[in-house]
N, C-alpha and C. Protein backbone atom coordinates (compact mmCIF):
# COMPACT_ATOMS: atom_id res chain seq x y z
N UNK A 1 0.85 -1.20 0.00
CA UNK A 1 0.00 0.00 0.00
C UNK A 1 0.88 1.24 0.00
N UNK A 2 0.30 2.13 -0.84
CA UNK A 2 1.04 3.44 -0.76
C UNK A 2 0.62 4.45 -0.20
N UNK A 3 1.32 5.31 0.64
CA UNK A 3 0.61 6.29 1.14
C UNK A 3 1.15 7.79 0.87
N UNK A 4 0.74 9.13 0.85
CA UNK A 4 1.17 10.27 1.05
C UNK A 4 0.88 10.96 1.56
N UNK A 5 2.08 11.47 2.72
CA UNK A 5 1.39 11.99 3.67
C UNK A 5 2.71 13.69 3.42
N UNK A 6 1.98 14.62 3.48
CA UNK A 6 1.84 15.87 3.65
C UNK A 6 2.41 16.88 5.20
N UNK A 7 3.42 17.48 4.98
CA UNK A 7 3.83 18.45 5.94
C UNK A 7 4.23 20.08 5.75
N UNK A 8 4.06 20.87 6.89
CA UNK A 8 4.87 21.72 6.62
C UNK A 8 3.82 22.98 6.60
N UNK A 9 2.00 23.08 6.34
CA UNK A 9 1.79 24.22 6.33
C UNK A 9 1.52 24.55 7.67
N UNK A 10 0.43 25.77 7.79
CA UNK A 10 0.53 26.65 8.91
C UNK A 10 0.22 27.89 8.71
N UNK A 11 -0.10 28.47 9.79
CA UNK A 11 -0.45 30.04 10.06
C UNK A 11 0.78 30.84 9.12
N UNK A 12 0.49 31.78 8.74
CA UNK A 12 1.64 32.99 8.22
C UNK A 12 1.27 34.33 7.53
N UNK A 13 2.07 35.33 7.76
CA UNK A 13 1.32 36.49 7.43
C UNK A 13 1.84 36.89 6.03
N UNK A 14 1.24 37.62 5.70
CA UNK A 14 1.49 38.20 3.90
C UNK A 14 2.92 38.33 3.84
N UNK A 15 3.31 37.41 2.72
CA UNK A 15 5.09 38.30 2.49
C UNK A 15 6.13 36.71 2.71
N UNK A 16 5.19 36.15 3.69
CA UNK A 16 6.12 35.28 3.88
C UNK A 16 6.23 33.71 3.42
N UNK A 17 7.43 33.27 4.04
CA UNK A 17 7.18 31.80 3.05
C UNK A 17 6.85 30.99 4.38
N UNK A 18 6.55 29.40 3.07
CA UNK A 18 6.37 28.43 3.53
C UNK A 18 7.09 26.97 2.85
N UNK A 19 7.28 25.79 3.18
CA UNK A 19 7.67 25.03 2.34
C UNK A 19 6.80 23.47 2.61
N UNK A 20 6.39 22.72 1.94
CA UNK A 20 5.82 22.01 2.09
C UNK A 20 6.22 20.85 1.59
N UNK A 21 5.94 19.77 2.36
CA UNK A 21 6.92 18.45 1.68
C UNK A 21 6.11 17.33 1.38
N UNK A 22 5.87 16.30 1.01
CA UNK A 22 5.13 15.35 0.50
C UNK A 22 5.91 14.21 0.19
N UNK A 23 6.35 12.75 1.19
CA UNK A 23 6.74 11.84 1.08
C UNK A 23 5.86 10.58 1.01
N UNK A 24 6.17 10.20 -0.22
CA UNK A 24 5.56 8.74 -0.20
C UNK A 24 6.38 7.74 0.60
N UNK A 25 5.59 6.53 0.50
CA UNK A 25 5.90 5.40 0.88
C UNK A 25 5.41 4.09 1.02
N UNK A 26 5.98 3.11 0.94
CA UNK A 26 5.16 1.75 0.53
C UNK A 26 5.76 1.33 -0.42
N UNK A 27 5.45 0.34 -0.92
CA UNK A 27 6.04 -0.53 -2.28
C UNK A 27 6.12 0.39 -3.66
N UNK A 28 6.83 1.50 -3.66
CA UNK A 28 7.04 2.02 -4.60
C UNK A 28 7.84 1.62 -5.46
N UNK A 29 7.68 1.59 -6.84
CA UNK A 29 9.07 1.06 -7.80
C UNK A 29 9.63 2.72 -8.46
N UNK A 30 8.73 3.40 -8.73
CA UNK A 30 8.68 4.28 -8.96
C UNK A 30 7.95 5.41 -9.25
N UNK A 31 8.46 6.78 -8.96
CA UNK A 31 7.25 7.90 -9.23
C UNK A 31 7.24 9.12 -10.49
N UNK A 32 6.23 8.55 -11.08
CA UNK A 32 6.49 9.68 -12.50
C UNK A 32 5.94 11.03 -12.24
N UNK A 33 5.19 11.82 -12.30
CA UNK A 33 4.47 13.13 -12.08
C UNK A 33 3.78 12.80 -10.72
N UNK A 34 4.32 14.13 -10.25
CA UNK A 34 4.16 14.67 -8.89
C UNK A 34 3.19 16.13 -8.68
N UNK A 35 2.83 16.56 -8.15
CA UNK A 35 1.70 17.98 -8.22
C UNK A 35 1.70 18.07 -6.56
N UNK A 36 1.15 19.08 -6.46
CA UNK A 36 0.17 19.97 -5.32
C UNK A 36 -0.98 20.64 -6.11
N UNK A 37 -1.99 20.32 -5.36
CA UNK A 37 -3.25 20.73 -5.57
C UNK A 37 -3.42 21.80 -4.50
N UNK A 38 -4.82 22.60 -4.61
CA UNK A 38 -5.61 23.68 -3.60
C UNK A 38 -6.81 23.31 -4.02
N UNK A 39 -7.62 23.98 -2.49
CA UNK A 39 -9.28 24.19 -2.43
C UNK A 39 -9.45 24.67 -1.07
N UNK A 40 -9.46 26.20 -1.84
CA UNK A 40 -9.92 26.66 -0.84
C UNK A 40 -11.50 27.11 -0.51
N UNK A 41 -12.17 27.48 0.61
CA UNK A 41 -13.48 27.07 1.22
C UNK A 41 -14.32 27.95 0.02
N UNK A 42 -15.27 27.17 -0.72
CA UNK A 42 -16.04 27.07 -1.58
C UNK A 42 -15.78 27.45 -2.64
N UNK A 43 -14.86 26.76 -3.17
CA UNK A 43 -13.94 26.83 -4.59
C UNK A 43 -13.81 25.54 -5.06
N UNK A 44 -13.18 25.23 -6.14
CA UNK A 44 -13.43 23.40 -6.54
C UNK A 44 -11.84 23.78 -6.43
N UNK A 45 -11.07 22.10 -6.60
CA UNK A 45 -9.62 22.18 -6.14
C UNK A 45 -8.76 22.47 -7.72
N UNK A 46 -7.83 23.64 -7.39
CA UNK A 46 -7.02 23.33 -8.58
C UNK A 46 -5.47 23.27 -8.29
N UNK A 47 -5.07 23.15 -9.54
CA UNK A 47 -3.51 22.58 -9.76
C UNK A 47 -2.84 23.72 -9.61
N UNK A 48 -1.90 23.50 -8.74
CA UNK A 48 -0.96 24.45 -8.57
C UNK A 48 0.24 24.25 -8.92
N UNK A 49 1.08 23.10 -9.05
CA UNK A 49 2.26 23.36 -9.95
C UNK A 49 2.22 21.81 -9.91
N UNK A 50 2.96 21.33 -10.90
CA UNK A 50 2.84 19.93 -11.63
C UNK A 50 4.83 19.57 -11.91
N UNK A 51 5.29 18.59 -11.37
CA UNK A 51 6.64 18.37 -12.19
C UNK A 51 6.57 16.85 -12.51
N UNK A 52 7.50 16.23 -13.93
CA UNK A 52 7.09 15.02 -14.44
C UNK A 52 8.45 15.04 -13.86
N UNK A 53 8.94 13.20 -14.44
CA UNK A 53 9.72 12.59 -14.13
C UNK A 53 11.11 13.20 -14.22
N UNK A 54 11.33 13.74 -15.31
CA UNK A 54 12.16 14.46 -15.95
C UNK A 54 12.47 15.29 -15.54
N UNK A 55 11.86 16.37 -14.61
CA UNK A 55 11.92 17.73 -13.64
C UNK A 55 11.53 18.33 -14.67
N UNK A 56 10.38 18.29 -15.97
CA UNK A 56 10.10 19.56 -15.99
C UNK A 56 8.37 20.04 -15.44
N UNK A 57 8.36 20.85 -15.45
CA UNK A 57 7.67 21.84 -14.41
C UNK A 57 6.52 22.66 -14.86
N UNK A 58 5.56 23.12 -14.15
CA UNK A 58 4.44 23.90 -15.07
C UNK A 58 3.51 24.42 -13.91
N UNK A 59 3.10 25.62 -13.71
CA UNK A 59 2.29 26.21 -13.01
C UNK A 59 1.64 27.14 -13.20
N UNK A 60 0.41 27.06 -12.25
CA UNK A 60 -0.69 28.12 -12.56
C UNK A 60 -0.32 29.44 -12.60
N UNK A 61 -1.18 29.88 -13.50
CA UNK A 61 -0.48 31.92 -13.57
C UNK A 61 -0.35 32.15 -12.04
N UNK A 62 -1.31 32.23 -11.61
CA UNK A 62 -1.22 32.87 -9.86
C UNK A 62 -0.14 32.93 -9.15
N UNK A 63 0.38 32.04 -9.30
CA UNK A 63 1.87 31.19 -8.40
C UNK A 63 2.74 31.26 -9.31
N UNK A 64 3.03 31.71 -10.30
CA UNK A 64 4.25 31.84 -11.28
C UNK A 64 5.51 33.10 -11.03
N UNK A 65 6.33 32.32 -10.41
CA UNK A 65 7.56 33.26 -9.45
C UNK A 65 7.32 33.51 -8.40
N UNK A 66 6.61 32.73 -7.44
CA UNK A 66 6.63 32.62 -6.33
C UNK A 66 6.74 31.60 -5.54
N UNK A 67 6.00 30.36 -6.44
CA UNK A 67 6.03 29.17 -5.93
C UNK A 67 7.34 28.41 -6.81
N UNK A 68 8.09 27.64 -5.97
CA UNK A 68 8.80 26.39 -7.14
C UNK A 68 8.67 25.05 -6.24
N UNK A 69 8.13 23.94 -7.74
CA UNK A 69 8.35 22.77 -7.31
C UNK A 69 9.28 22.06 -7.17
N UNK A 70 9.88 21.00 -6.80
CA UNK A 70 11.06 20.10 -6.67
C UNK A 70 10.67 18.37 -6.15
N UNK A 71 11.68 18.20 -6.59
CA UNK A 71 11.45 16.34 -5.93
C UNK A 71 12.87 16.04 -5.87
N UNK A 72 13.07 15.09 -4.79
CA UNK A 72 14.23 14.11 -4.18
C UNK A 72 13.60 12.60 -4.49
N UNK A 73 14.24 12.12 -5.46
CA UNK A 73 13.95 10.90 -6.08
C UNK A 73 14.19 10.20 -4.84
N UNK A 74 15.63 9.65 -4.15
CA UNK A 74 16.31 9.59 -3.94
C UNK A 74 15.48 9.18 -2.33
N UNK A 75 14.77 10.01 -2.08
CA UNK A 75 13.74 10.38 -1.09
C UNK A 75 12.06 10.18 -0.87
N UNK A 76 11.65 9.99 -2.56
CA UNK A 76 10.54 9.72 -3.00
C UNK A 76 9.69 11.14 -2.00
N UNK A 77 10.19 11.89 -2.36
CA UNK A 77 9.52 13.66 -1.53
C UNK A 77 9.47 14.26 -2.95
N UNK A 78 8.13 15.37 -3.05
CA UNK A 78 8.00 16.32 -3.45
C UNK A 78 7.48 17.37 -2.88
N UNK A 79 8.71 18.40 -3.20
CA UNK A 79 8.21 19.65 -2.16
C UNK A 79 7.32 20.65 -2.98
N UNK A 80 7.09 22.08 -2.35
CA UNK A 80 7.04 22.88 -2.89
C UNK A 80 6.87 24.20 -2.24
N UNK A 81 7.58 25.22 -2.59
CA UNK A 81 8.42 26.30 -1.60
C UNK A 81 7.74 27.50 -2.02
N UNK A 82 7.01 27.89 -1.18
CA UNK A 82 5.88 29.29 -1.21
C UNK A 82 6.91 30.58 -0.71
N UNK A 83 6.96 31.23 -1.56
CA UNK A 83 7.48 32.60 -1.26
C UNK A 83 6.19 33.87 -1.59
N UNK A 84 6.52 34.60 -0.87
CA UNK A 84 5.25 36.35 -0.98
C UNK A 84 3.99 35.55 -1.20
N UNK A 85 3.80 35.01 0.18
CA UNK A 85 2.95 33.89 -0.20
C UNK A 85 1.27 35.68 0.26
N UNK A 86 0.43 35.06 0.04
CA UNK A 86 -0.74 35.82 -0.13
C UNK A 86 -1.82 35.73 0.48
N UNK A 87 -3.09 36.51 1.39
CA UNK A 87 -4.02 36.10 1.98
C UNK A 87 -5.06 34.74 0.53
N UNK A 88 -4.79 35.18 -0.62
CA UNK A 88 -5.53 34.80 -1.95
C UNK A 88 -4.74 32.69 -2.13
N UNK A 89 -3.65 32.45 -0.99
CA UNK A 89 -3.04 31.55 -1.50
C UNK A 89 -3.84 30.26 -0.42
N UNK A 90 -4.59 31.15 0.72
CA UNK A 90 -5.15 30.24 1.67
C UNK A 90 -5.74 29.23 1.36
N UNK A 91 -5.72 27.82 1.83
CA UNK A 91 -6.39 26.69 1.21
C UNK A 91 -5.79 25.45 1.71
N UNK A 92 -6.20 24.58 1.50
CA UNK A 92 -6.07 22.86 1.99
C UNK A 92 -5.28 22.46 0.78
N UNK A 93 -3.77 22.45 0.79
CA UNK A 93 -3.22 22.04 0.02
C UNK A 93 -3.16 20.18 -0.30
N UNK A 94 -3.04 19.93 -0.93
CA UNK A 94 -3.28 18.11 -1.67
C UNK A 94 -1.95 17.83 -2.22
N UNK A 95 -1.33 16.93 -2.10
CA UNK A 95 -0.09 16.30 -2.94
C UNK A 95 -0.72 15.07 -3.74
N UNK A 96 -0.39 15.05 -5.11
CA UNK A 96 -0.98 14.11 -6.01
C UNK A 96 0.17 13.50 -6.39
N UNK A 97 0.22 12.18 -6.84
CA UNK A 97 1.18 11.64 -7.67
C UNK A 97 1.12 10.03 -8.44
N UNK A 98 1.35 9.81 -9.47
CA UNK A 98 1.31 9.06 -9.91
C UNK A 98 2.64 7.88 -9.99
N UNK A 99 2.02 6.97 -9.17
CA UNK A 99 3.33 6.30 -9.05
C UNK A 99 3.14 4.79 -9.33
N UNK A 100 4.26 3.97 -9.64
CA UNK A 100 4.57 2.72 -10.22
C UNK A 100 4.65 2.15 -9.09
N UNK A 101 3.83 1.19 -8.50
CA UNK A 101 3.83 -0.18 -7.77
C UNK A 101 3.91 -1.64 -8.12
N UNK A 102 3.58 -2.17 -7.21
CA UNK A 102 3.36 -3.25 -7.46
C UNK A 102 2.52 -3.39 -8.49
N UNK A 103 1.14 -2.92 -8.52
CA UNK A 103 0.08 -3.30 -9.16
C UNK A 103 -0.31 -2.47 -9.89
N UNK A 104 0.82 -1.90 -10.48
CA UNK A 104 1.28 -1.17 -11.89
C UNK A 104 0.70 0.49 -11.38
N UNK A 105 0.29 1.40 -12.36
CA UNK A 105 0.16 3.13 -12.31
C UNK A 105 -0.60 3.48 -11.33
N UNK A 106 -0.55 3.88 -10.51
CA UNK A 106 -1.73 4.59 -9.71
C UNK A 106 -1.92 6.08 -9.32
N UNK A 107 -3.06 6.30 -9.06
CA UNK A 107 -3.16 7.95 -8.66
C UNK A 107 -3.23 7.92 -7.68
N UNK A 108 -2.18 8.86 -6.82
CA UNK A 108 -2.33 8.60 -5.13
C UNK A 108 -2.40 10.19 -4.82
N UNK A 109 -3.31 10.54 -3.53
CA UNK A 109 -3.42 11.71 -2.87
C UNK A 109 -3.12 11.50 -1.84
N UNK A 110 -2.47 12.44 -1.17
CA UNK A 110 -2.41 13.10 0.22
C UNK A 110 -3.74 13.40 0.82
N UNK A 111 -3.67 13.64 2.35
CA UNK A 111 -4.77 14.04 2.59
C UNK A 111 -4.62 15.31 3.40
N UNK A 112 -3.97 16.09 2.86
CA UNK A 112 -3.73 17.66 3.02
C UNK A 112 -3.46 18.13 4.24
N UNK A 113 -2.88 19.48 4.08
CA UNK A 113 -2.32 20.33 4.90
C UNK A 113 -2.96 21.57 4.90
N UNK A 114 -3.35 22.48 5.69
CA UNK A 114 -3.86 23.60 5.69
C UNK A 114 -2.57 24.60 5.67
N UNK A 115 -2.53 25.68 4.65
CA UNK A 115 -1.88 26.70 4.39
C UNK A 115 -2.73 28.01 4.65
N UNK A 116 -2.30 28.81 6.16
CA UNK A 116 -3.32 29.97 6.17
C UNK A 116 -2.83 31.66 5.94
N UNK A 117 -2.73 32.11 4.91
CA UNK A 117 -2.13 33.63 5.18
C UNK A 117 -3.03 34.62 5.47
N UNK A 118 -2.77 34.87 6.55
CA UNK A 118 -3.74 36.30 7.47
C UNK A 118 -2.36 37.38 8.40
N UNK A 119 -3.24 38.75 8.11
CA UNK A 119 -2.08 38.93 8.98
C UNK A 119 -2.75 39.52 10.41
């Protein structure tokens, strides 16, 4: 069984960062595309930055030069590092990823972290 479990958000006021980490684990063989998702309270959830196997990378306008994604293979972690983060960035962040098991491709979620900017 695979699991992902989610760390790292928290209270914080305008301006500042955050970093958030997302380690799998379980019978992994391997992990191809990695993401963080949002949804915040009465909004549907969207994609906030996406990296494939390869490290390359893609994110929503909103978060473009503020946020960067990353992964530690090595570690089976994908982070992702909030800078001038925003009251507009508040939300239940999700780690998604698609990974190679045993029982071949799967879509696996986290079950989130709350990210709150207030000041």
């Amino acid at each position: 069984q695979v699991q992902l479990v989610e760390s790292g958000g928290g209270l914080v006021q305008p301006g500042e960062s955050l970093r958030l980490s997302c380690v799998a684990s379980g019978s992994i063989v391997s992990i191809h595309t990695g993401g963080w998702y949002r949804q915040a309270p009465g909004k549907q959830r969207e994609l906030v930055a996406r990296i494939t196997s390869g490290g390359s990378t893609n994110y929503t306008d909103s978060v473009k030069g503020r946020f960067t994604i990353s992964r530690d293979n090595a570690k089976n972690t994908v982070y992702l590092q909030m800078d001038s983060l925003k009251p507009e960035d508040t939300a239940v962040y999700y780690c998604n990823a698609y990974i190679l098991d045993l029982r071949g491709i799967r879509d696996y979620w986290g079950q989130g972290t709350q990210v709150t900017v207030s000041s």
